[in-house]
N, C-alpha and C. Protein backbone atom coordinates (compact mmCIF):
# COMPACT_ATOMS: atom_id res chain seq x y z
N UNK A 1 4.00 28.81 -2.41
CA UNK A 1 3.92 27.48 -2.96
C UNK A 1 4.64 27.37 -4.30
N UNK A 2 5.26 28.49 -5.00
CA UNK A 2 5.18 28.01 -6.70
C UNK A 2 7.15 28.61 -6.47
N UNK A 3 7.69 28.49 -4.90
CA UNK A 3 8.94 28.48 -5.07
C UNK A 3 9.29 27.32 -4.86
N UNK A 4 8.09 26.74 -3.80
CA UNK A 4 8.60 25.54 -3.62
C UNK A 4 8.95 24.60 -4.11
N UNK A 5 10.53 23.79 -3.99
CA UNK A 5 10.80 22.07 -4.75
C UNK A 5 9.46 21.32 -4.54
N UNK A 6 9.26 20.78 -5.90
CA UNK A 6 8.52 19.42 -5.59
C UNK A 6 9.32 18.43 -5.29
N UNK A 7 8.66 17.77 -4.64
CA UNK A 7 9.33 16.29 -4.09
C UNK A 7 8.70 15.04 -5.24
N UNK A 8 9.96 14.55 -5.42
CA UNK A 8 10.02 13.75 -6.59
C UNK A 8 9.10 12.49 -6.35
N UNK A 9 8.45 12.17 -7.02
CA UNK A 9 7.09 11.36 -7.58
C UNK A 9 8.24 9.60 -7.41
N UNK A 10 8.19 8.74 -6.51
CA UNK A 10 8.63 7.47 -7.18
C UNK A 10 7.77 6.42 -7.43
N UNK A 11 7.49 5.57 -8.75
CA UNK A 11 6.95 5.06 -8.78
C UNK A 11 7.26 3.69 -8.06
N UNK A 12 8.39 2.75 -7.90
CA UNK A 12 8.44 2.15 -6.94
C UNK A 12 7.87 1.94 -5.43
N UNK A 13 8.02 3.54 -5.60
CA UNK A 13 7.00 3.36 -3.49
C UNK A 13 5.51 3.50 -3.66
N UNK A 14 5.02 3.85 -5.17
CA UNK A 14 3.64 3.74 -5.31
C UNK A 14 3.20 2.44 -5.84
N UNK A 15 4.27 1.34 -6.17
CA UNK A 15 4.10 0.12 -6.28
C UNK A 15 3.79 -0.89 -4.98
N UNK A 16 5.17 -0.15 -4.53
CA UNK A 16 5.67 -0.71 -3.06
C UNK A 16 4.19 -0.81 -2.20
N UNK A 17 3.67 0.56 -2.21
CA UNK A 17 2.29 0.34 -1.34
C UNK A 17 1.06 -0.06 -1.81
N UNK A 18 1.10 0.26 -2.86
CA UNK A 18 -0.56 -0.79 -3.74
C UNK A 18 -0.01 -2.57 -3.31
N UNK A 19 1.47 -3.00 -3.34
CA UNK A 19 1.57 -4.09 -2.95
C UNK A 19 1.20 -4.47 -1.43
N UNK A 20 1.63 -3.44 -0.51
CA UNK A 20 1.38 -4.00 0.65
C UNK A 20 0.25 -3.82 1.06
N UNK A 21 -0.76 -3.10 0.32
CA UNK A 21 -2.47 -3.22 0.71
C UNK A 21 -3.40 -4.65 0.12
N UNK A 22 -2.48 -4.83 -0.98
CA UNK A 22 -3.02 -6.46 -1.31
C UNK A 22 -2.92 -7.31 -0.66
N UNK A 23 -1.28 -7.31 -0.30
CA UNK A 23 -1.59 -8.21 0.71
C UNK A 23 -2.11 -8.18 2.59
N UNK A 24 -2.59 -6.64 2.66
CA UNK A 24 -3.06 -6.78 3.59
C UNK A 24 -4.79 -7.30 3.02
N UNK A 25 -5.48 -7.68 2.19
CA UNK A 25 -6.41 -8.25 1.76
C UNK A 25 -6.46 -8.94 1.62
N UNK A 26 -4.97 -10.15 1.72
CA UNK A 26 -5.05 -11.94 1.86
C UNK A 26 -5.50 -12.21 2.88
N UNK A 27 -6.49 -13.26 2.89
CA UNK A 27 -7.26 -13.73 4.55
C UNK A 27 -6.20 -14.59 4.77
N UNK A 28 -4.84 -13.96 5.92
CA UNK A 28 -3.66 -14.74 6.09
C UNK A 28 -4.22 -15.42 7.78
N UNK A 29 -4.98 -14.97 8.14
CA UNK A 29 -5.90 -15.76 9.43
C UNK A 29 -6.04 -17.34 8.99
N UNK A 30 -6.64 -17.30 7.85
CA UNK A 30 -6.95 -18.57 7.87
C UNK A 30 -5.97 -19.55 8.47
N UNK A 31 -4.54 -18.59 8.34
CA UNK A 31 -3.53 -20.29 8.38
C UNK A 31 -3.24 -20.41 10.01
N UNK A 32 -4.10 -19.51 10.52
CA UNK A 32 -3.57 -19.38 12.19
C UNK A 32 -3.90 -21.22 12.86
N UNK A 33 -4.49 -21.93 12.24
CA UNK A 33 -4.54 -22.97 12.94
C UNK A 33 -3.27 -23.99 12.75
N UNK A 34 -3.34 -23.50 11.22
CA UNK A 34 -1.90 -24.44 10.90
C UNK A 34 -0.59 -24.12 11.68
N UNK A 35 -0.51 -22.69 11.94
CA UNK A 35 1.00 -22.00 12.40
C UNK A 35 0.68 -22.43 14.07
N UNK A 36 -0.35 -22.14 15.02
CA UNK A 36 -0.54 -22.55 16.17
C UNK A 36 -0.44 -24.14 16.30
N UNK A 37 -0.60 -24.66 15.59
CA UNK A 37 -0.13 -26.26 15.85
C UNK A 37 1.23 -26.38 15.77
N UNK A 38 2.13 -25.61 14.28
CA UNK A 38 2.88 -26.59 14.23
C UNK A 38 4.22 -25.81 15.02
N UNK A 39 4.28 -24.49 16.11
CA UNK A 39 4.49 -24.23 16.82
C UNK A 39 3.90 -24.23 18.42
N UNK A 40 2.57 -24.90 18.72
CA UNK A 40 1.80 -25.01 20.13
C UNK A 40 1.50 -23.83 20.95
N UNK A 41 1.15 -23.10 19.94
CA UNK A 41 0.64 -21.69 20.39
C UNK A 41 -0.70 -21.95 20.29
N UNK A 42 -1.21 -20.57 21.09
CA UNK A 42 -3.26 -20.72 21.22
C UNK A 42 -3.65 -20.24 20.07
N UNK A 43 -4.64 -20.78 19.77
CA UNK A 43 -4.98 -20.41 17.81
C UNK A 43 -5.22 -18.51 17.89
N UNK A 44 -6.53 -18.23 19.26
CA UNK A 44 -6.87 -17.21 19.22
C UNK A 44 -5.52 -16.25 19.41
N UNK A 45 -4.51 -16.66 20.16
CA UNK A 45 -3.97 -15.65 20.20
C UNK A 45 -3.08 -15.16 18.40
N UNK A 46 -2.65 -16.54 18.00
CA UNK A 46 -2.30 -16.52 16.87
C UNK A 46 -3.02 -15.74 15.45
N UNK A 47 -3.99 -15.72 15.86
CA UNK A 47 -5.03 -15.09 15.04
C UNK A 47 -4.87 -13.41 15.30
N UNK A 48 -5.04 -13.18 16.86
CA UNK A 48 -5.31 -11.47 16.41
C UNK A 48 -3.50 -11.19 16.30
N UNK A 49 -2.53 -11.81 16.92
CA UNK A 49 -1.42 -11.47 16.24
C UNK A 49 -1.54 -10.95 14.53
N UNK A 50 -1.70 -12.17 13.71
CA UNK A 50 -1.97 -12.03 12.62
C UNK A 50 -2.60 -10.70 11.96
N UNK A 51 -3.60 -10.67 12.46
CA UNK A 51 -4.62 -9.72 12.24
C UNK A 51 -3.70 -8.19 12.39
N UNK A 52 -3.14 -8.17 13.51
CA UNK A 52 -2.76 -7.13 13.80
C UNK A 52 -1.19 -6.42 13.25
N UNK A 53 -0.67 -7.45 12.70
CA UNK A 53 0.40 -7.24 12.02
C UNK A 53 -0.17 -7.08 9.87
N UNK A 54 -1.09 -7.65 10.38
CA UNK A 54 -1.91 -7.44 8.81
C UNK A 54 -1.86 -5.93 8.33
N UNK A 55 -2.79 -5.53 9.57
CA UNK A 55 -3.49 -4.12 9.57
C UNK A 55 -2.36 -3.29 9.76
N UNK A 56 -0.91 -3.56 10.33
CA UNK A 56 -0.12 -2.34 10.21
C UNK A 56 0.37 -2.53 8.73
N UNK A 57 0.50 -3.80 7.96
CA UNK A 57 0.91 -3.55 7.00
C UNK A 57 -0.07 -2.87 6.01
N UNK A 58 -1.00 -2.76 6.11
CA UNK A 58 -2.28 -2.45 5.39
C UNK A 58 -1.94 -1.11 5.52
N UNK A 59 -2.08 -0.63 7.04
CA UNK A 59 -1.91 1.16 7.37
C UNK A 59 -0.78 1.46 6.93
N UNK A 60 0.64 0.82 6.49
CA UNK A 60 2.01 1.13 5.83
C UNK A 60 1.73 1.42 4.55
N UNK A 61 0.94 0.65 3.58
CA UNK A 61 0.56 0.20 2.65
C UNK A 61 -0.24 1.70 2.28
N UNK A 62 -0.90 2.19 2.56
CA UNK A 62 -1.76 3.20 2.50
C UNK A 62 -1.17 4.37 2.46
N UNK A 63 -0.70 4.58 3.90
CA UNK A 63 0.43 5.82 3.60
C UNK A 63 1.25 5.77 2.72
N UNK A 64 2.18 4.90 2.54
CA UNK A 64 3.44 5.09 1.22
C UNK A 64 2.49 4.89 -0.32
N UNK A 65 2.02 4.66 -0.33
CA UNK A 65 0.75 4.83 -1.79
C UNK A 65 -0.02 6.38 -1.91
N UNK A 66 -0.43 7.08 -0.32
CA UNK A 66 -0.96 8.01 -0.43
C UNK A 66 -0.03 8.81 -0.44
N UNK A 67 0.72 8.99 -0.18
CA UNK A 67 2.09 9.82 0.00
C UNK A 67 1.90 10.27 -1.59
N UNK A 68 2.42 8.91 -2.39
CA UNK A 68 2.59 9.41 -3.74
C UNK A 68 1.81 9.64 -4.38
N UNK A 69 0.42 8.79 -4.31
CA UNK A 69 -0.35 9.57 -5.51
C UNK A 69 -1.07 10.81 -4.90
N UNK A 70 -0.52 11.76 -3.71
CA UNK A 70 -0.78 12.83 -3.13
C UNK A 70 0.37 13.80 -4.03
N UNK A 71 1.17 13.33 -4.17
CA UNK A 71 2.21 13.82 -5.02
C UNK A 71 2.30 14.13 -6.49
N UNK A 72 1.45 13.15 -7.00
CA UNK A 72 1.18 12.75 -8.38
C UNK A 72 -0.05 13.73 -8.52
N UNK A 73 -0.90 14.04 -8.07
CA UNK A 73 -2.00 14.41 -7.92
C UNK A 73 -2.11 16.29 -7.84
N UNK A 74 -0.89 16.92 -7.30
CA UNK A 74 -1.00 18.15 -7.54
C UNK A 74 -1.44 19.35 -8.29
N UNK A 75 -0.46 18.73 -9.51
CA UNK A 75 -1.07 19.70 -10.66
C UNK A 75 -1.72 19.00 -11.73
N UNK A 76 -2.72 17.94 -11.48
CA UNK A 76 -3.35 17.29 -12.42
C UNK A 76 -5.13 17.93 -12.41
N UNK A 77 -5.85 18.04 -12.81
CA UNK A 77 -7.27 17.87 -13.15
C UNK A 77 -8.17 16.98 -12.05
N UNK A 78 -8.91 16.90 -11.75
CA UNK A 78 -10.18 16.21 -11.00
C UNK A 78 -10.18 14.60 -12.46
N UNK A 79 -10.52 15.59 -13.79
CA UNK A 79 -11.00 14.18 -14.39
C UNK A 79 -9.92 13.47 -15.20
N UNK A 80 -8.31 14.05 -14.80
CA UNK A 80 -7.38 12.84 -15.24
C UNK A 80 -6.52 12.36 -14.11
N UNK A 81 -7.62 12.30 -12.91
CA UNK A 81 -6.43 11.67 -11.73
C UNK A 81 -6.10 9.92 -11.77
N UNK A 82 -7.25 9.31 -11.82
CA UNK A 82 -7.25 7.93 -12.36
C UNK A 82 -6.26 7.65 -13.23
N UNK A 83 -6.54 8.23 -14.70
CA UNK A 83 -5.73 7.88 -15.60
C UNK A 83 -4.15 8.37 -15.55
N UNK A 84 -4.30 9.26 -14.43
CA UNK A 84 -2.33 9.91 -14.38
C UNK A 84 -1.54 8.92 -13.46
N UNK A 85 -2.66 8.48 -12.48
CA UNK A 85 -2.09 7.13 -11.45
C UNK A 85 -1.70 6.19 -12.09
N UNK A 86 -2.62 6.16 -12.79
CA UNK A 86 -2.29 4.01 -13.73
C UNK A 86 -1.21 4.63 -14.49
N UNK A 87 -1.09 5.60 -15.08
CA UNK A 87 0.42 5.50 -15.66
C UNK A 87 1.31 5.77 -15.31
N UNK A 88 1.81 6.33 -13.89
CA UNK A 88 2.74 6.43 -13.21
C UNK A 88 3.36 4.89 -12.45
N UNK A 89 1.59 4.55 -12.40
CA UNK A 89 1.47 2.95 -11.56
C UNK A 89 2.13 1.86 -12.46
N UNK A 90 1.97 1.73 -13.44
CA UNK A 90 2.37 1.16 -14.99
C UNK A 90 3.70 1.75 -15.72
N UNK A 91 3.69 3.00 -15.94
CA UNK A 91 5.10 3.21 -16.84
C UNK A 91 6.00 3.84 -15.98
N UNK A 92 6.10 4.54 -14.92
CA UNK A 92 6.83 4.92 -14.20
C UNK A 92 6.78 6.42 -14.33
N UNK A 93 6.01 6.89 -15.31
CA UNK A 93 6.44 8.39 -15.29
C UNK A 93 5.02 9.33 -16.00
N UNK A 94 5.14 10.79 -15.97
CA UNK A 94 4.18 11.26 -15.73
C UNK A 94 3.52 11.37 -17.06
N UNK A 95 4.30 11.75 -18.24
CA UNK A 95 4.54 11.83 -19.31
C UNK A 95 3.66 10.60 -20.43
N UNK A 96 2.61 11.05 -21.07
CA UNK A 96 2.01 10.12 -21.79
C UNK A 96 2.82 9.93 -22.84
């Protein structure tokens, strides 16, 4: 393990995926009645569509976030993992 390259930390794709888990937490269902009307689709089906394109972005969202702060997380401590995330999440780099 201690020949091995690390694989470089980006904070963009740990942005990238804290973003796409938010918005897999918008209740974007709600608008299934509006989008099934103003195309004449069945609401229900419109709905678990929704739903289900939610949840892959949610499961995208997760992996490319866990990826990195799996990355970030190596040679850090138990009690500065929080605080090494938000500043990678925030300043881009590892370095206080």
């Amino acid at each position: 393990m201690d020949g091995e390259p690390r694989a470089p930390i980006s904070p963009t794709r740990l942005r990238a995926g804290v973003f796409l888990i938010l918005l897999w937490w918008i209740p974007v269902w709600l608008a299934a009645p509006v989008i099934a009307e103003a195309f004449g689709l069945d609401v229900e089906k419109v709905v678990i569509g929704l739903v289900v394109v939610q949840t892959v972005v949610g499961g995208l969202g997760a992996l490319v976030a866990g990826t990195q702060i799996t990355r970030i997380l190596r040679g850090v401590p138990r009690k500065r993992m929080l605080p090494t995330v938000w500043r990678v999440f925030r300043h881009g780099s590892l370095d206080g």
